[in-house]
Protein backbone atom coordinates (compact mmCIF):
# COMPACT_ATOMS: atom_id res chain seq x y z
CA UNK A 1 19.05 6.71 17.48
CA UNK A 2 16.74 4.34 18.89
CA UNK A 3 14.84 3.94 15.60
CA UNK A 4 18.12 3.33 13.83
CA UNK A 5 18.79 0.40 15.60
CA UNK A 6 15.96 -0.94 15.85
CA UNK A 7 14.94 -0.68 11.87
CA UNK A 8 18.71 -2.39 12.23
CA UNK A 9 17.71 -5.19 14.33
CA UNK A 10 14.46 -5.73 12.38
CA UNK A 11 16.50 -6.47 8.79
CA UNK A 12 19.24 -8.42 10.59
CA UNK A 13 17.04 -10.57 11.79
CA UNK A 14 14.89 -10.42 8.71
CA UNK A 15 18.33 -11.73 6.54
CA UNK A 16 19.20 -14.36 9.16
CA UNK A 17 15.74 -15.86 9.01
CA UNK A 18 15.17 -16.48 5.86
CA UNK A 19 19.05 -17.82 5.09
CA UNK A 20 17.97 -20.43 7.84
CA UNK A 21 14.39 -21.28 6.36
CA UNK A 22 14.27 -24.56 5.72
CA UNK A 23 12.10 -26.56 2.92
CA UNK A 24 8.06 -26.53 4.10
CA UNK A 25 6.43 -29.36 2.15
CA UNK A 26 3.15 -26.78 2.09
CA UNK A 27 0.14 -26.21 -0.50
CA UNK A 28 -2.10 -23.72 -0.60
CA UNK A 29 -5.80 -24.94 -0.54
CA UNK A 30 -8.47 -23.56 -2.67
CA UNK A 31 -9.98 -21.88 0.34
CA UNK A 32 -6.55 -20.13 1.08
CA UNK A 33 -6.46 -18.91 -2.17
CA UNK A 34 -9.90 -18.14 -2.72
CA UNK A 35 -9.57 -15.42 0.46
CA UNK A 36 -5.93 -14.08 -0.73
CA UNK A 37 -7.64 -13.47 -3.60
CA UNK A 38 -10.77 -12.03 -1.90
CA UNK A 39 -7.55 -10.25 0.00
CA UNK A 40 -5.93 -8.45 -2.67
CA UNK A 41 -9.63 -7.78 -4.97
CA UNK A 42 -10.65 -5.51 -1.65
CA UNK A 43 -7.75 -3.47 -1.29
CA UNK A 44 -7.81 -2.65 -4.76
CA UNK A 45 -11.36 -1.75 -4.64
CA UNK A 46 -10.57 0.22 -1.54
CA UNK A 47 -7.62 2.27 -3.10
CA UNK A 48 -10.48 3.65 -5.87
CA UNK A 49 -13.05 4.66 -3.06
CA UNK A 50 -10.00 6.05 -1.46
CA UNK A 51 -9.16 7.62 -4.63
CA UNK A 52 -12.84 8.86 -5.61
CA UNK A 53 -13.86 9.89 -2.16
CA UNK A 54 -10.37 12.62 -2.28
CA UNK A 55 -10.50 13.45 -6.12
CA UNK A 56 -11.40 16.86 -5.88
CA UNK A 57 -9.05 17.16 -3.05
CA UNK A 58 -5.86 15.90 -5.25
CA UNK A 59 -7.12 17.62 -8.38
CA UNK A 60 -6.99 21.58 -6.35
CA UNK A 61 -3.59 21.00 -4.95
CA UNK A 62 -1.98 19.70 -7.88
CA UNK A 63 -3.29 22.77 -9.52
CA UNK A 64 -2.37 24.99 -7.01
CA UNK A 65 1.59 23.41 -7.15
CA UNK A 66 1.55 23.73 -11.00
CA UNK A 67 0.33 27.54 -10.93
CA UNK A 68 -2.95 27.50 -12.38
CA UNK A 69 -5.94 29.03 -10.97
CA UNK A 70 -9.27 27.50 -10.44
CA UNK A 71 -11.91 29.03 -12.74
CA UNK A 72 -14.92 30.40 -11.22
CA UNK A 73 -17.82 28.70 -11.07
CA UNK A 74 -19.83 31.47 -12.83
CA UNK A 75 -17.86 31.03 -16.41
């Protein structure tokens, strides 16, 4: 119950705020962008070591849901 009202609260106040914003004569510097940039380049590397490093882990259960067996190594 708690959670409900406070995942309430949070978008409530998320609406309000940003009906209220009001203009923010603002630029984004080259250095800003250069490090979102830097930002976003990092997590996407980091999703395919992510992805690499649990491969073999992804690849057994999805076999295992779909019914089919693992063949032996010695085939």
């Amino acid at each position: 119950m708690l959670k409900r009202l406070t995942i309430r609260t949070s978008c409530c106040v998320f609406i309000l705020s940003s009906l209220l914003v009001s203009e923010a004569h603002a630029y984004i510097d080259p250095g800003s962008g250069s490090a979102l940039l830097q930002l976003i380049l990092g997590g996407i590397a980091g999703i395919g070591v992510v992805a690499k490093l649990y491969w073999d882990q992804v690849k057994t259960r999805y076999r295992s849901l779909f019914g089919r067996a693992e063949r032996a190594k010695d085939e």
